[in-house]
Protein backbone atom coordinates (compact mmCIF):
# COMPACT_ATOMS: atom_id res chain seq x y z
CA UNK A 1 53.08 -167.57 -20.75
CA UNK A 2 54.18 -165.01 -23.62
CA UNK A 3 51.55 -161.55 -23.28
CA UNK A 4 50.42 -160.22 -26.63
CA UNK A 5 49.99 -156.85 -27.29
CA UNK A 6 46.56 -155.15 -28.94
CA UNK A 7 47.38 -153.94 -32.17
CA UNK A 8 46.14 -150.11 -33.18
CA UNK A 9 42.84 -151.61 -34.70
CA UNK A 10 42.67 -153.30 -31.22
CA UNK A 11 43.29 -150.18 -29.42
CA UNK A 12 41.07 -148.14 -31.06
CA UNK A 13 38.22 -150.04 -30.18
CA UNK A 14 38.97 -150.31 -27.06
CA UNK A 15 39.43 -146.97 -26.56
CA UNK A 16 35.23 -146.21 -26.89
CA UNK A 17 33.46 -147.05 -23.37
CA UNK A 18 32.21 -150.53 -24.32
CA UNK A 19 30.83 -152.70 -21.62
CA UNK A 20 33.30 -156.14 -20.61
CA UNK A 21 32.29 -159.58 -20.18
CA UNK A 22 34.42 -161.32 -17.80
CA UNK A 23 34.40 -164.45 -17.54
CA UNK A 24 35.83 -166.66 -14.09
CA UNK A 25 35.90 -169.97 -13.39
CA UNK A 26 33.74 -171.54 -10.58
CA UNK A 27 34.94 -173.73 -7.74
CA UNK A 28 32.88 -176.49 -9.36
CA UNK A 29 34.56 -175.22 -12.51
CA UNK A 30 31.58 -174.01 -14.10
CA UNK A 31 31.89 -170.45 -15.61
CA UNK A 32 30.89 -167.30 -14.16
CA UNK A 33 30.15 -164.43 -16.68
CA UNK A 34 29.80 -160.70 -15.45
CA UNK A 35 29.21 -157.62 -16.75
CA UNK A 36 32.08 -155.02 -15.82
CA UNK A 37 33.56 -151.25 -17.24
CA UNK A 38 36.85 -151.35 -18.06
CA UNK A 39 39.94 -149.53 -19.46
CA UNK A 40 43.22 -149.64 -20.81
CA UNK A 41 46.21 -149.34 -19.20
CA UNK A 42 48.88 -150.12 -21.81
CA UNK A 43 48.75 -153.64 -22.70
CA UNK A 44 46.90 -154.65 -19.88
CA UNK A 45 42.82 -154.13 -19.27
CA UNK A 46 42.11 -153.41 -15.92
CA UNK A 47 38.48 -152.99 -13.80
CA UNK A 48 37.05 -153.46 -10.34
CA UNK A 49 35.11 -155.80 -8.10
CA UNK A 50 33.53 -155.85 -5.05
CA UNK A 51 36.05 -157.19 -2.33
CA UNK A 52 33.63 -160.27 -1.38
CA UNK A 53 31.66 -161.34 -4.90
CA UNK A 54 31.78 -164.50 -6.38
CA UNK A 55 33.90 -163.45 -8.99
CA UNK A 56 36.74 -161.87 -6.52
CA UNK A 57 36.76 -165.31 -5.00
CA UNK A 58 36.82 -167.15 -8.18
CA UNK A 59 39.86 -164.94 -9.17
CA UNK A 60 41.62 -165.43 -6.18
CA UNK A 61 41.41 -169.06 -6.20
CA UNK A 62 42.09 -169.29 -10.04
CA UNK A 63 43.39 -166.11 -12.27
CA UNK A 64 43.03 -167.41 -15.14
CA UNK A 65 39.99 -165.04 -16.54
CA UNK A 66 38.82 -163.87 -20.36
CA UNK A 67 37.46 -160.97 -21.00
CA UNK A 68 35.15 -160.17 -24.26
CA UNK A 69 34.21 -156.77 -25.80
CA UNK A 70 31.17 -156.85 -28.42
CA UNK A 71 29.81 -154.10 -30.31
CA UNK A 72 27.73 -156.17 -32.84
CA UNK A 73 29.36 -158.27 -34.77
CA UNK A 74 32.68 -156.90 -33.94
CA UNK A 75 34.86 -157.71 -30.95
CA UNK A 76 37.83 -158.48 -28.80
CA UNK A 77 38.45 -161.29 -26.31
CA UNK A 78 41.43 -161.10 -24.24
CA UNK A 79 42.68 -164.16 -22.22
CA UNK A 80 44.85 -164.10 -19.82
CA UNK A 81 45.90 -163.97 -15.90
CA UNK A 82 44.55 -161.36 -13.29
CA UNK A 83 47.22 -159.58 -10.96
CA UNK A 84 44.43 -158.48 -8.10
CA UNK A 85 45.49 -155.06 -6.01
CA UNK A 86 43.12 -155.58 -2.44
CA UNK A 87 44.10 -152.15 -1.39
CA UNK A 88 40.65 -150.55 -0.88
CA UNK A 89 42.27 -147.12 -1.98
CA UNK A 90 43.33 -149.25 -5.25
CA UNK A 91 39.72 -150.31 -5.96
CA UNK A 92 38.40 -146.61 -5.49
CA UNK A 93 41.12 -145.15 -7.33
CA UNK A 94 40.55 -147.51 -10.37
CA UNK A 95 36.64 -147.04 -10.38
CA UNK A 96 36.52 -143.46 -10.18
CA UNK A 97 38.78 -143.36 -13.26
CA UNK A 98 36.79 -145.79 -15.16
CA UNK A 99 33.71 -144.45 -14.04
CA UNK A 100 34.86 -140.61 -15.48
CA UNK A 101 35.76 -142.87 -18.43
CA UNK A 102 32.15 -144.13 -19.49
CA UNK A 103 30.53 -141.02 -17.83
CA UNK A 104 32.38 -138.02 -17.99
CA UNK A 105 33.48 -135.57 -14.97
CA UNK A 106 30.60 -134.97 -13.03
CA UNK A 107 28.52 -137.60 -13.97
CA UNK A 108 31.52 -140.67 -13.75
CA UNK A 109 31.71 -138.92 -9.81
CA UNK A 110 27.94 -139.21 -9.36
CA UNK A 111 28.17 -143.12 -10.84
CA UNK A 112 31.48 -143.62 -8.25
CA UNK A 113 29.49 -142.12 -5.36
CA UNK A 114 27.03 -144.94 -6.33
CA UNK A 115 28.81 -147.75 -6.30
CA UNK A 116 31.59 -147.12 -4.15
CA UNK A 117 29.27 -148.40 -1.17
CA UNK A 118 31.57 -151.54 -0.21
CA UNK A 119 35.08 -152.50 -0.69
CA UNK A 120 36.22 -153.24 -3.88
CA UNK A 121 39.88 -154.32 -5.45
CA UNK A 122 41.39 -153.28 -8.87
CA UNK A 123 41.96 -156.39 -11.01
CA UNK A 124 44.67 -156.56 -14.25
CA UNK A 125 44.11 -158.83 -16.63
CA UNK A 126 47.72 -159.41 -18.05
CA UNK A 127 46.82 -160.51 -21.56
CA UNK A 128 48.27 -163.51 -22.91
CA UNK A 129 46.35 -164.10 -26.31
CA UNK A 130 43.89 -161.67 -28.33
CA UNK A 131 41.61 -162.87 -30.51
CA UNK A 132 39.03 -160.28 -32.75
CA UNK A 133 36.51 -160.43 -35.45
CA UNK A 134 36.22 -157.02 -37.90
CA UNK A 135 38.58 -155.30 -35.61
């Protein structure tokens, strides 16, 4: 499938540490919805997991995820595939980053000592179609 690219509105509001919904799809193919940070990386969004949740499972089984980013009434939804890096390195790399992303130097370290307790992986979500509302 064709990716789509955020346009500056897009990227502007994506640039402000906003919480991600992600949303998987269940073995039973029920969804799974789940709070995540997040950041940009060009056209692609990209945020961790813990190595063994439900929704690292889910994504390995099926890629096929969407994310959503609300601030109000206002948002982005990005749909698309997941490319997942399983390096352990990867995941810390990537959460230390976003972590100094929503919290700043010091603090983003503090929040990365926190949860870097067990093995996480760096997930890309290669978008494929963007959808917003007053963005």
């Amino acid at each position: 499938m064709a990716t789509e690219s955020f346009n500056e509105r897009q990227k502007a509001f994506l640039a402000y540490p906003r919480y991600g919904i992600v949303s998987t799809i269940n073995a039973d193919g029920s969804p799974q919805a789940t709070i995540v940070w997040f950041m940009r990386d060009g056209d692609d969004l990209v945020f961790t997991v813990e190595a063994e949740s439900l929704k690292s499972r889910n994504m390995r089984r099926d890629p096929r995820i969407v994310m959503a980013i609300a601030d109000g009434g206002r948002f982005v939804s990005a749909k698309g595939s997941v490319e997942l890096d399983e390096r352990p390195e990867a995941g810390a790399e990537w959460l230390l980053r976003i972590a100094k992303r929503y919290y700043g130097e010091e603090e983003g370290t503090n929040q990365f000592n926190s949860f870097n307790q067990k093995p996480s992986i760096a997930v890309r979500l290669k978008v494929e179609k963007v959808l917003s509302v007053s963005v």
